[in-house]
Protein backbone atom coordinates (compact mmCIF):
# COMPACT_ATOMS: atom_id res chain seq x y z
CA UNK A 1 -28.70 23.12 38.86
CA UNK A 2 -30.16 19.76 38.14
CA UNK A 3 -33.25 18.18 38.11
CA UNK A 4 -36.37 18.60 40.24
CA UNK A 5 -35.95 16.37 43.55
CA UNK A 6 -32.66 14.81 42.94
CA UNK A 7 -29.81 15.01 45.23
CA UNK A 8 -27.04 13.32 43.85
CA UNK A 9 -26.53 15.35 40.76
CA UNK A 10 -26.57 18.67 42.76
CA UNK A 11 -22.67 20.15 43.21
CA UNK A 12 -21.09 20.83 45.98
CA UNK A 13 -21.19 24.59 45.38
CA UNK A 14 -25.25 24.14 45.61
CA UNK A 15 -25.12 22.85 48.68
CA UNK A 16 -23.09 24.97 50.01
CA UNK A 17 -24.80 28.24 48.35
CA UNK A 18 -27.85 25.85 50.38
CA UNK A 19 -26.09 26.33 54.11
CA UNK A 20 -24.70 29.69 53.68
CA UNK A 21 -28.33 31.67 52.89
CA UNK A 22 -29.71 29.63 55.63
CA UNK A 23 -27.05 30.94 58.06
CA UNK A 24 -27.35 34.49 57.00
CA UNK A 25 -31.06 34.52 57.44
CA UNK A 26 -32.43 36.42 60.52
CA UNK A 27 -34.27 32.86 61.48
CA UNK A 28 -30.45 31.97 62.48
CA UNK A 29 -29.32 35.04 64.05
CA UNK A 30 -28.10 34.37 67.57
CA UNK A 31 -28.52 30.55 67.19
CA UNK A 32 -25.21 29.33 68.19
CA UNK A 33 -25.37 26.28 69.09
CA UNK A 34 -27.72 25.05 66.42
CA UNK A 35 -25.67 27.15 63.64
CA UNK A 36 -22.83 24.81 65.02
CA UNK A 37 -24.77 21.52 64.65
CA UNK A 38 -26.15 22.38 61.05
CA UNK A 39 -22.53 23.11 59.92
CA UNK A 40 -21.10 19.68 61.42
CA UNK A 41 -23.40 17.50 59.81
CA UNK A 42 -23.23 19.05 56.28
CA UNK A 43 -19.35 18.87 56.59
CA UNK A 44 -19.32 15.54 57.48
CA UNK A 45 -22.11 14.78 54.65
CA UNK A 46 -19.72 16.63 52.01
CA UNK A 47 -16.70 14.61 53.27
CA UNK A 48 -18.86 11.56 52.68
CA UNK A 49 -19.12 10.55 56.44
CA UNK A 50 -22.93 11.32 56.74
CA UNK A 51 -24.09 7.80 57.05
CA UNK A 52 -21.38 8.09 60.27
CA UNK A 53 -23.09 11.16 61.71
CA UNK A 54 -24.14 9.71 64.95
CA UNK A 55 -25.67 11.56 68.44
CA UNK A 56 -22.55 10.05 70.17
CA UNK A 57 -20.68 11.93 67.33
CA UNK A 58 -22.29 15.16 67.79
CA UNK A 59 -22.21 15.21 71.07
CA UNK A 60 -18.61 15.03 71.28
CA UNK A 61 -17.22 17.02 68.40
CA UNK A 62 -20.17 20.02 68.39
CA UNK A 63 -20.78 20.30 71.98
CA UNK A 64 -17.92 18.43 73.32
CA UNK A 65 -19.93 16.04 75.85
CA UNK A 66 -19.00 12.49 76.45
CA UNK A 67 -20.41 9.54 78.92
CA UNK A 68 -18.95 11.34 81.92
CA UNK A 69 -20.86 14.28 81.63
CA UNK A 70 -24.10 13.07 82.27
CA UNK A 71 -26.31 9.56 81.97
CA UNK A 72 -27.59 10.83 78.64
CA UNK A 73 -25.02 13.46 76.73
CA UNK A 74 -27.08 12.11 73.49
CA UNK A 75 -30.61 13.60 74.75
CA UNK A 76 -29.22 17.52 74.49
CA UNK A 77 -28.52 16.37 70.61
CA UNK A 78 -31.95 14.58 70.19
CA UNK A 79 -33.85 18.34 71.59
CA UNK A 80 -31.34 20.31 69.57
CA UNK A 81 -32.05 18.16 66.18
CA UNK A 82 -35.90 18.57 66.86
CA UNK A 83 -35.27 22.93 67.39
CA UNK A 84 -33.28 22.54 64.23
CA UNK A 85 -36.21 21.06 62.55
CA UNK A 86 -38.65 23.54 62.95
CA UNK A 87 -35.85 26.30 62.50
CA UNK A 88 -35.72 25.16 59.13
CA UNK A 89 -38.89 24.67 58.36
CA UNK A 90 -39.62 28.22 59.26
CA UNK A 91 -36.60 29.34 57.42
CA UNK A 92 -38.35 27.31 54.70
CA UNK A 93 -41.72 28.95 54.86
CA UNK A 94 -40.33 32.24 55.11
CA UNK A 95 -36.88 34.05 54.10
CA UNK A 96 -36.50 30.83 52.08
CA UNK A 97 -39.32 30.52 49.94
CA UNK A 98 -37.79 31.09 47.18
CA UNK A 99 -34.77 28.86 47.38
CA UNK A 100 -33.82 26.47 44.78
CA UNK A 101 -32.01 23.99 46.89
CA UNK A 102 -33.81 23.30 50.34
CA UNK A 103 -31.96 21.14 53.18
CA UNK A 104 -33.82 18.68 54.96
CA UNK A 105 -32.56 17.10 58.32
CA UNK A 106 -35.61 13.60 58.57
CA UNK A 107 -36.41 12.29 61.74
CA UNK A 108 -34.62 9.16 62.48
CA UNK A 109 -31.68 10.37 61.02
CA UNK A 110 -28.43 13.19 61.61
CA UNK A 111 -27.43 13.12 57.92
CA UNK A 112 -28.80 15.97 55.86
CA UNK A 113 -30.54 15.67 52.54
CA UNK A 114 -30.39 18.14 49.72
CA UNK A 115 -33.34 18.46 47.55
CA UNK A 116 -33.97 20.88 44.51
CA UNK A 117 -36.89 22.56 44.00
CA UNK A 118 -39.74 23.30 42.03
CA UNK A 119 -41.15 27.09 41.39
CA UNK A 120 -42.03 28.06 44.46
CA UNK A 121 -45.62 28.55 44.75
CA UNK A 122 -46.24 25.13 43.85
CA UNK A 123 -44.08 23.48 46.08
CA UNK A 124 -44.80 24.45 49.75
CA UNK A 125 -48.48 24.88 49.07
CA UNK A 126 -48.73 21.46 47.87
CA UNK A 127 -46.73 20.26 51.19
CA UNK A 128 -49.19 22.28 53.03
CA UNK A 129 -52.38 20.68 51.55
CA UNK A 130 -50.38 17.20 52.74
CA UNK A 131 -49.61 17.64 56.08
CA UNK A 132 -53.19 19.57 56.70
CA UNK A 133 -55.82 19.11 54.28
CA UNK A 134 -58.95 19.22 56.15
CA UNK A 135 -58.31 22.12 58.15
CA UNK A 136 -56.45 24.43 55.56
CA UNK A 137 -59.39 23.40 53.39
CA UNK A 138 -61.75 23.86 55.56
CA UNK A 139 -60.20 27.60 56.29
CA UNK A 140 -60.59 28.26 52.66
CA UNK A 141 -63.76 27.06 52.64
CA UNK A 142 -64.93 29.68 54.93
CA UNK A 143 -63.02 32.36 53.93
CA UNK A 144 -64.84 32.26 50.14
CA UNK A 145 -67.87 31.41 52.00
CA UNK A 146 -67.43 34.85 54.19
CA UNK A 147 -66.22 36.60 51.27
CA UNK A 148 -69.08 35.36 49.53
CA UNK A 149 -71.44 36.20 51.89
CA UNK A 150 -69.66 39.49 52.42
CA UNK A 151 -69.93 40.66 48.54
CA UNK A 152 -73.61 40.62 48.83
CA UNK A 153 -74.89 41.38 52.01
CA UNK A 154 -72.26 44.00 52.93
CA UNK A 155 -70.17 46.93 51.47
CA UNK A 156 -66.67 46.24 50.88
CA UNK A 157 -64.22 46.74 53.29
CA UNK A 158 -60.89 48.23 51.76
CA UNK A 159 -57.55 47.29 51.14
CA UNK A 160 -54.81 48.28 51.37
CA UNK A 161 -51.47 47.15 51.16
CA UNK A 162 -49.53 50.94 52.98
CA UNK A 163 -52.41 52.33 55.39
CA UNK A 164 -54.43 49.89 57.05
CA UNK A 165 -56.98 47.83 55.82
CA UNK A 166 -59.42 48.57 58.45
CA UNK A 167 -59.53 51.67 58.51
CA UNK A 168 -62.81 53.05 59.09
CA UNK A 169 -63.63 55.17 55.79
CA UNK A 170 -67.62 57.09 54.99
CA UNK A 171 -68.29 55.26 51.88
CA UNK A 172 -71.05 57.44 51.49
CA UNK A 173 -68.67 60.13 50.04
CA UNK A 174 -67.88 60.07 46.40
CA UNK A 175 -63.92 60.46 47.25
CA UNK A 176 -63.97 57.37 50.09
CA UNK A 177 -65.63 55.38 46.94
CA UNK A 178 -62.88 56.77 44.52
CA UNK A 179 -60.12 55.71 46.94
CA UNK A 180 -61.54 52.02 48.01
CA UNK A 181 -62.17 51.71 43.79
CA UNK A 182 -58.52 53.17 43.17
CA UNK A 183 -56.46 51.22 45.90
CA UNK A 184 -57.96 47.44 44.36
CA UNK A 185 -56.82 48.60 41.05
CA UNK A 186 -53.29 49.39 42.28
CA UNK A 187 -53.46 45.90 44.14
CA UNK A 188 -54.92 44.25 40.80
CA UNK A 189 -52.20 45.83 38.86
CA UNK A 190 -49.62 44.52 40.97
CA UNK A 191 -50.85 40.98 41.08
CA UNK A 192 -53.72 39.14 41.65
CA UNK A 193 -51.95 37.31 44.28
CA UNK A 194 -51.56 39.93 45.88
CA UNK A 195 -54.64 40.86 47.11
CA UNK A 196 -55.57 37.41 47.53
CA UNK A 197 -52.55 37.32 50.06
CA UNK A 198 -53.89 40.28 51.99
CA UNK A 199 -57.69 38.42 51.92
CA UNK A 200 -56.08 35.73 53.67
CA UNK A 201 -54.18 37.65 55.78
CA UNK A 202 -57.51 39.66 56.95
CA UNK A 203 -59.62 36.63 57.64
CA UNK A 204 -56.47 34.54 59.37
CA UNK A 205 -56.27 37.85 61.79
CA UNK A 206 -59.88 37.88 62.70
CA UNK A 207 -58.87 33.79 64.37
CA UNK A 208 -56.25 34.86 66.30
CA UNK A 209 -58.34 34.52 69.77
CA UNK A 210 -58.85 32.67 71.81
CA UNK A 211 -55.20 32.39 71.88
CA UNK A 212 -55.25 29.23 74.45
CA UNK A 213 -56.58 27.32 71.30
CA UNK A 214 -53.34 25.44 70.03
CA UNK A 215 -54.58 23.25 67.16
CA UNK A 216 -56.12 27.24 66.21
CA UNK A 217 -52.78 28.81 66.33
CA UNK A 218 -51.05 25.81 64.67
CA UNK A 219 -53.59 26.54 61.54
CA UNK A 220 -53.12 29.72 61.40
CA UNK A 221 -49.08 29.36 61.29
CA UNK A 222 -50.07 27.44 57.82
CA UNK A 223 -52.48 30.04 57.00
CA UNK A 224 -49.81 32.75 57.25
CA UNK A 225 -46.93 31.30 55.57
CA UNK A 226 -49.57 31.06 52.57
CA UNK A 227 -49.86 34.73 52.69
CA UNK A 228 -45.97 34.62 52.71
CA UNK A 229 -46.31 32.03 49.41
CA UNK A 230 -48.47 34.33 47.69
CA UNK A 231 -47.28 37.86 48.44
CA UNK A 232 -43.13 37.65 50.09
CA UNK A 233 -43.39 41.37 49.83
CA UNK A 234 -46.62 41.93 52.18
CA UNK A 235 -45.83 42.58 55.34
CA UNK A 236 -49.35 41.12 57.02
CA UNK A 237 -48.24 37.63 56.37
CA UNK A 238 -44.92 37.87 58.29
CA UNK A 239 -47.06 40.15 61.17
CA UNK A 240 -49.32 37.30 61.13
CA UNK A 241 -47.30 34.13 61.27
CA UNK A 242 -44.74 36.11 63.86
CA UNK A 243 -47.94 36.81 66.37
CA UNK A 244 -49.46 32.60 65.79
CA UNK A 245 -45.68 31.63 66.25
CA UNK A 246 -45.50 33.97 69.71
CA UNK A 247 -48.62 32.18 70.97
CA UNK A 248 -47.76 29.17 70.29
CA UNK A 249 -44.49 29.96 72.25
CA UNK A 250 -46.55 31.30 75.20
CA UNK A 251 -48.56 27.69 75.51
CA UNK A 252 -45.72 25.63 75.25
CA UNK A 253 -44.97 23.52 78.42
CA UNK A 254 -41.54 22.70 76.27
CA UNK A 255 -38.61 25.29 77.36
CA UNK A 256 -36.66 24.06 74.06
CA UNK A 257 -39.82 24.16 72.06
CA UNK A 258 -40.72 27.46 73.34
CA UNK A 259 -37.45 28.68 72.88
CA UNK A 260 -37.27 27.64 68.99
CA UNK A 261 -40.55 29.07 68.08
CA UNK A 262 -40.13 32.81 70.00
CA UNK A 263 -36.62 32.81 67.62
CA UNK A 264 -38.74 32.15 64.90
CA UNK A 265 -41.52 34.67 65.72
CA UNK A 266 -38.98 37.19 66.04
CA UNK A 267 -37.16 37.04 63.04
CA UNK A 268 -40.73 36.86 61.22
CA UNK A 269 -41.99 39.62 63.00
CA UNK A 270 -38.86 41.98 62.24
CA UNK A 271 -39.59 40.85 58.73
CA UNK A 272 -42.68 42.77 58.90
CA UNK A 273 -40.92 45.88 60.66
CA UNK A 274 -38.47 45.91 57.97
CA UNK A 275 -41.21 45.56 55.61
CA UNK A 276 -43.48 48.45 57.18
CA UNK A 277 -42.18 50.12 60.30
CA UNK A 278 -44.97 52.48 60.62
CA UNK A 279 -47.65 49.59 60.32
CA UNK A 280 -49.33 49.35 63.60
CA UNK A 281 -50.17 45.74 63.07
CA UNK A 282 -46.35 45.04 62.54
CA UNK A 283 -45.71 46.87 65.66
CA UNK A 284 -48.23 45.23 67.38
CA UNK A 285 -47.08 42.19 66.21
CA UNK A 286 -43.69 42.53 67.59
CA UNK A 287 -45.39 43.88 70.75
CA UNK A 288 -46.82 39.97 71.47
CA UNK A 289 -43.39 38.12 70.11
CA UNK A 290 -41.69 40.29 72.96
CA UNK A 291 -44.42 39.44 75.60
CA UNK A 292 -43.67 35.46 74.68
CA UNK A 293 -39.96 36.63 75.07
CA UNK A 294 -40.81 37.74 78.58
CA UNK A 295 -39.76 40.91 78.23
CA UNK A 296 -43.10 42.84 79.43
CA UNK A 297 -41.71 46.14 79.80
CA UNK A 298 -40.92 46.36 76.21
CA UNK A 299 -43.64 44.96 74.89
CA UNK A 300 -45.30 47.28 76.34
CA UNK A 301 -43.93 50.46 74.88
CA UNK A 302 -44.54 48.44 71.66
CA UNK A 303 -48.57 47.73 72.27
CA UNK A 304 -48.61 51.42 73.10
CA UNK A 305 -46.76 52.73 69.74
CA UNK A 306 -49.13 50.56 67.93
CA UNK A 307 -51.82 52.01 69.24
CA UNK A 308 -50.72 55.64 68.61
CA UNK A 309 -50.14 54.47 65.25
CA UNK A 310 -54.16 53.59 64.61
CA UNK A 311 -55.78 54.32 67.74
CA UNK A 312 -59.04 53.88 66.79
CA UNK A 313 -58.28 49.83 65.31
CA UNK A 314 -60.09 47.07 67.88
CA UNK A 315 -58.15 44.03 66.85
CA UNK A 316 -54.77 46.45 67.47
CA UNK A 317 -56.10 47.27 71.08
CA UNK A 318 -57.13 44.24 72.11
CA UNK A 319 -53.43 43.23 71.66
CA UNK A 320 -52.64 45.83 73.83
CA UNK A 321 -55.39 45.17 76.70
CA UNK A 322 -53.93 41.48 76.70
CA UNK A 323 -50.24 42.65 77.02
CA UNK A 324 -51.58 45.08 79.82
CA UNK A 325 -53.60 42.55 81.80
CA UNK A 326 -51.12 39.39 81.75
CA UNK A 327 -48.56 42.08 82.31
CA UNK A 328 -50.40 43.21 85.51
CA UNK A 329 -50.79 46.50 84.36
CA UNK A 330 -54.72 46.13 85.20
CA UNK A 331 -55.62 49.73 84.86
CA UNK A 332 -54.47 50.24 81.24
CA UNK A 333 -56.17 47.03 80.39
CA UNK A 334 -59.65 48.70 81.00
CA UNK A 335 -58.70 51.77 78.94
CA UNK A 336 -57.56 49.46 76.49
CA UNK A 337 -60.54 47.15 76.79
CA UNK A 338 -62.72 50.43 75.89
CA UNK A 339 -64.16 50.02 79.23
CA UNK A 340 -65.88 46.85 78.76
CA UNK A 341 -67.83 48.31 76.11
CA UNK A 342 -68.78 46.53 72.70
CA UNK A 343 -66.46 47.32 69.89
CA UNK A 344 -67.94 48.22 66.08
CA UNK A 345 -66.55 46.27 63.41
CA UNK A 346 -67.70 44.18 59.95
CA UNK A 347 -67.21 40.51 60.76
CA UNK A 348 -64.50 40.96 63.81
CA UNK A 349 -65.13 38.79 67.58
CA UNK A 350 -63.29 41.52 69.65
CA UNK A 351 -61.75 40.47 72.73
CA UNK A 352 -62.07 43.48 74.77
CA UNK A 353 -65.49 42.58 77.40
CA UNK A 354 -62.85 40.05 78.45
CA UNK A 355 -59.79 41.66 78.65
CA UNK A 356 -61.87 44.20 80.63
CA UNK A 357 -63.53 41.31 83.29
CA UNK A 358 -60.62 39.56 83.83
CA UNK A 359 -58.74 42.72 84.65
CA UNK A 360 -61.95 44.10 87.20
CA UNK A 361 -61.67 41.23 88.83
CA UNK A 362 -57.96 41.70 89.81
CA UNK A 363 -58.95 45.30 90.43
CA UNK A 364 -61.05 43.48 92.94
CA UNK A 365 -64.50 44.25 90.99
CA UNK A 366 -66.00 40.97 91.27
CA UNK A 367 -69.45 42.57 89.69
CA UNK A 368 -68.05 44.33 86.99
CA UNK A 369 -66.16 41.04 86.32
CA UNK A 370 -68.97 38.61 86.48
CA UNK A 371 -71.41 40.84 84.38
CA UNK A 372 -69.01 41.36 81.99
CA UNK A 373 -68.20 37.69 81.22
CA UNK A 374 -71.72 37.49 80.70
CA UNK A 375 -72.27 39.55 78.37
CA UNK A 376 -69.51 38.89 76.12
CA UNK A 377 -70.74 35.27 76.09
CA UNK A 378 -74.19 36.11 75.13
CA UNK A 379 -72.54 37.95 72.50
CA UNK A 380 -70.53 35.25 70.76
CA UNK A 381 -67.52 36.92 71.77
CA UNK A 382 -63.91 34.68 71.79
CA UNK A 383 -64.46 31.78 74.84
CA UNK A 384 -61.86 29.73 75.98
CA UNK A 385 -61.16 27.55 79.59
CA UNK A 386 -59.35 30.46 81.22
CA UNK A 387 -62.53 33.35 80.52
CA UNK A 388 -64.45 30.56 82.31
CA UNK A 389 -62.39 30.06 85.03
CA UNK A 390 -62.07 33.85 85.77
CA UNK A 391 -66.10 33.96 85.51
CA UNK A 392 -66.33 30.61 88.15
CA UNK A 393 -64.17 32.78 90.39
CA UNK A 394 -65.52 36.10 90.17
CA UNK A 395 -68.90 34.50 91.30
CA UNK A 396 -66.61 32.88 94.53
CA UNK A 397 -65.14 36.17 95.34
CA UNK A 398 -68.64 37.48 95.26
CA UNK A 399 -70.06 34.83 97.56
CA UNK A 400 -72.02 33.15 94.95
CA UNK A 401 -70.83 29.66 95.52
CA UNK A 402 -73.49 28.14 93.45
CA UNK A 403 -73.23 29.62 90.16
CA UNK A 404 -69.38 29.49 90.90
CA UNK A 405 -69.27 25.70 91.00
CA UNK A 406 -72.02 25.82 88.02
CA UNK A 407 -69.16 27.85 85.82
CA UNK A 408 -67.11 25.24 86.62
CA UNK A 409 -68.83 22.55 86.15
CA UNK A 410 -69.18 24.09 82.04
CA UNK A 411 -65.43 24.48 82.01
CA UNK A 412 -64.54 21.17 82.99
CA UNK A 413 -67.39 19.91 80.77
CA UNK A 414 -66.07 22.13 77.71
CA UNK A 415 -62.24 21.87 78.21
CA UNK A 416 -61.77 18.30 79.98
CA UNK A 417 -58.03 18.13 79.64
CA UNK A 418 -56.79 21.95 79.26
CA UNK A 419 -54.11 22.72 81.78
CA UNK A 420 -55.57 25.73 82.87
CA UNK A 421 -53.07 25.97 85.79
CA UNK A 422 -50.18 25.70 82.73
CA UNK A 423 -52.18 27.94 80.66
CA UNK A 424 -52.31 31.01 83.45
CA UNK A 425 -49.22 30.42 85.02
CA UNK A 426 -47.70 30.68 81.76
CA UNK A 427 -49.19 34.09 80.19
CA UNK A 428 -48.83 35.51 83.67
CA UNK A 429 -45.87 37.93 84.54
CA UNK A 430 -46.49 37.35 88.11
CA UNK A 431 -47.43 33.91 89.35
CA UNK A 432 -49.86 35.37 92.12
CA UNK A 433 -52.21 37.23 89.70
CA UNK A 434 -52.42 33.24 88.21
CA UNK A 435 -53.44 32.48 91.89
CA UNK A 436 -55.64 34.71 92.26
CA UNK A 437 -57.98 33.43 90.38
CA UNK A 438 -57.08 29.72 90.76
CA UNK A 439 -56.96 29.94 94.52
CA UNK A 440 -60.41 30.66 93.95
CA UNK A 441 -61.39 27.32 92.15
CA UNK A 442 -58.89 25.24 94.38
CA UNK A 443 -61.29 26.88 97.27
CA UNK A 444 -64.43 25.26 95.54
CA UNK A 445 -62.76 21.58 95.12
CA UNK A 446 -61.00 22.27 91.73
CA UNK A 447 -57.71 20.21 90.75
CA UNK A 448 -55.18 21.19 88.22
CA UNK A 449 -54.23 17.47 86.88
């Protein structure tokens, strides 16, 4: 090896050693086309050509496009180099977080860069704190402050790295005492880091709705590959970044950028499985990546097997109400949704009141939809443009026109620029469950754009 940073001293056997653990990494599996690209440009960089790499170039000798084929073949290299990007970078933050030599492909340019690397906690932490240091700050911040504020005014929750963390447990018995004090020894023993990692982990879970919140979801993809950084062997981080990735995917307006980040989520999310197969939050997990994927019926099954794996675990079923209800599988989202009724649980925002309104109203129960929204509001429960936009039409459908245009008025007050027609049309399985509910606010003069 040679030192930190450099790239000229490193040999060609590094660099190769570089490629060939980022093609047998699961981030890569089934990426042809990009496999192809990444392999081009680092044999033309080891035949000393890089500075020659050009999107003409690839065009013609990866994908075999000239002129004739189109006004633009260069554009198809342009989205491919940007997929191949954040391909990496997940490879990077994941099943490569330990590698000595990482590959960089900058922006501007089709010549890749080889860089060694430092131990790796340092190094991608430190990257982190650069490309978001108020908010991954800020996150921290609050999670010592609610740890803080958890250690004294509440009894600790356990933890646990096999069986899951929330699992309810009557520490007023001597031997649910013995086993919380016995399983943060184990942890301790291990590493510190290690239960650190699953901290993290717990309080980056409890953010994961609203899931229309992008700039949310895009912190909490830093949060988990810090989990990854500080535990590779937990299986909550992968879970975790897999499930941010997945929504991310789902709120994407970019087909190639959508298609990049469900390959990520997947490969992270079989990371987990692979990790801890009978983990319901790794199922669970999975259960979400292959809703983004689009294939409902199996994510299904998934949500359910989950939930027969901890049946009694809110955040766990209200993964399983929202594949029901975007799935149009209305009925199971109420049973899911514990019948609109408030879920138990230390420090969680449960989703389930609206889960349960939105699927009453396309039950076609307008009132049970209405009150509902209400009531998870007044409870500080998860709020995003869509739950308003089901509550503005649930008071249309009921004839309340006034308090229907008043709901609206707060969502276009709140949420100014969300693309809430983008946003349902996009998380719906069928586009006239969307409708439904925007036919309702087109009806009372709403826009979309």
């Amino acid at each position: 090896m040679t030192e930190i940073g450099s790239q000229a001293e490193l040999s060609p056997e590094d660099r190769k050693a570089a490629l060939e653990s980022i093609l047998a990494s699961p981030v890569f599996e089934g990426a042809g086309r990009l496999r192809d690209f990444l392999v081009y440009i680092v044999d033309e960089e080891a035949a000393g050509r890089g500075d020659a790499i050009r999107g003409k170039t690839i065009a013609q000798d990866v994908y075999g496009r000239t002129s004739e084929d189109g006004p633009d073949p260069e554009n198809i290299v342009r989205v491919d180099a940007r997929r191949l990007r954040q391909m990496l970078e997940h490879f990077y933050a994941t099943d490569g977080a330990d590698a000595p030599v990482k590959l960089h492909l900058d922006t501007g340019t089709y010549c890749p860069r080889f860089e060694a690397l430092p131990e790796p906690a340092a190094r991608r932490w430190s990257g982190l704190r650069t490309r978001f240091p108020a908010y991954v700050g800020l996150f921290v911040l609050g999670t010592l402050v609610g740890i803080g504020i958890k250690s004294i005014l509440l009894p600790e929750q356990p933890v646990e790295h096999v069986a899951n963390s929330e699992a309810s447990l009557d520490l007023s018995t001597q031997v649910a005492a013995d086993r919380k004090v016995a399983e943060r020894t184990a942890l301790m023993d291990k590493s510190p880091a290690s239960l650190e990692a699953i901290h993290l982990a717990e309080q980056g879970r409890r953010m994961f709705f609203p899931i229309f919140d992008a700039p949310r979801q895009e912190l909490l993809s830093l949060v988990f590959e810090r989990v990854i950084e500080l535990d590779p062997d937990y299986f909550g981080g992968y879970a975790g970044l897999a499930h941010a990735l997945a929504t991310r995917a789902i709120l994407s307006s970019d087909v190639d950028n959508r298609e990049a980040l469900v390959a990520q989520a997947t490969a992270s999310a079989r990371k987990a499985v692979r990790l801890a197969p009978t983990q319901a939050w790794t199922q669970s997990s999975l259960a979400w990546v292959t809703f983004a994927a689009k294939d409902y019926d199996e994510a299904m099954r998934l949500a359910e097997l989950s939930a027969r794996l901890d049946p009694d675990n809110g955040q766990i079923l209200d993964i399983l109400g929202s594949v029901a209800l975007f799935a149009g599988n209305f009925e199971r989202a109420v049973e899911a949704a514990n019948g609109g009724e408030a879920r138990v649980g230390a420090n969680q925002r449960f989703v389930n009141r609206n889960i349960f309104s939105a699927a009453s109203f396309h039950l076609g129960n307008y009132r049970d939809a209405s009150e509902g929204f209400a009531a998870a509001a007044a409870s500080g429960d998860p709020l995003s443009a869509p739950s308003l936009a089901y509550q503005a039409a649930a008071f249309a459908a009921l004839g309340r026109e006034q308090d229907a245009k008043r709901k609206l008025t707060e969502l276009e007050r709140a949420w100014p620029d969300a693309p809430l027609g983008a946003m349902l049309y996009g998380i719906h399985r069928d586009k006239a469950d969307a409708d439904a509910v925007l036919d309702r606010l087109r009806d009372l003069g709403w826009t979309d754009g």
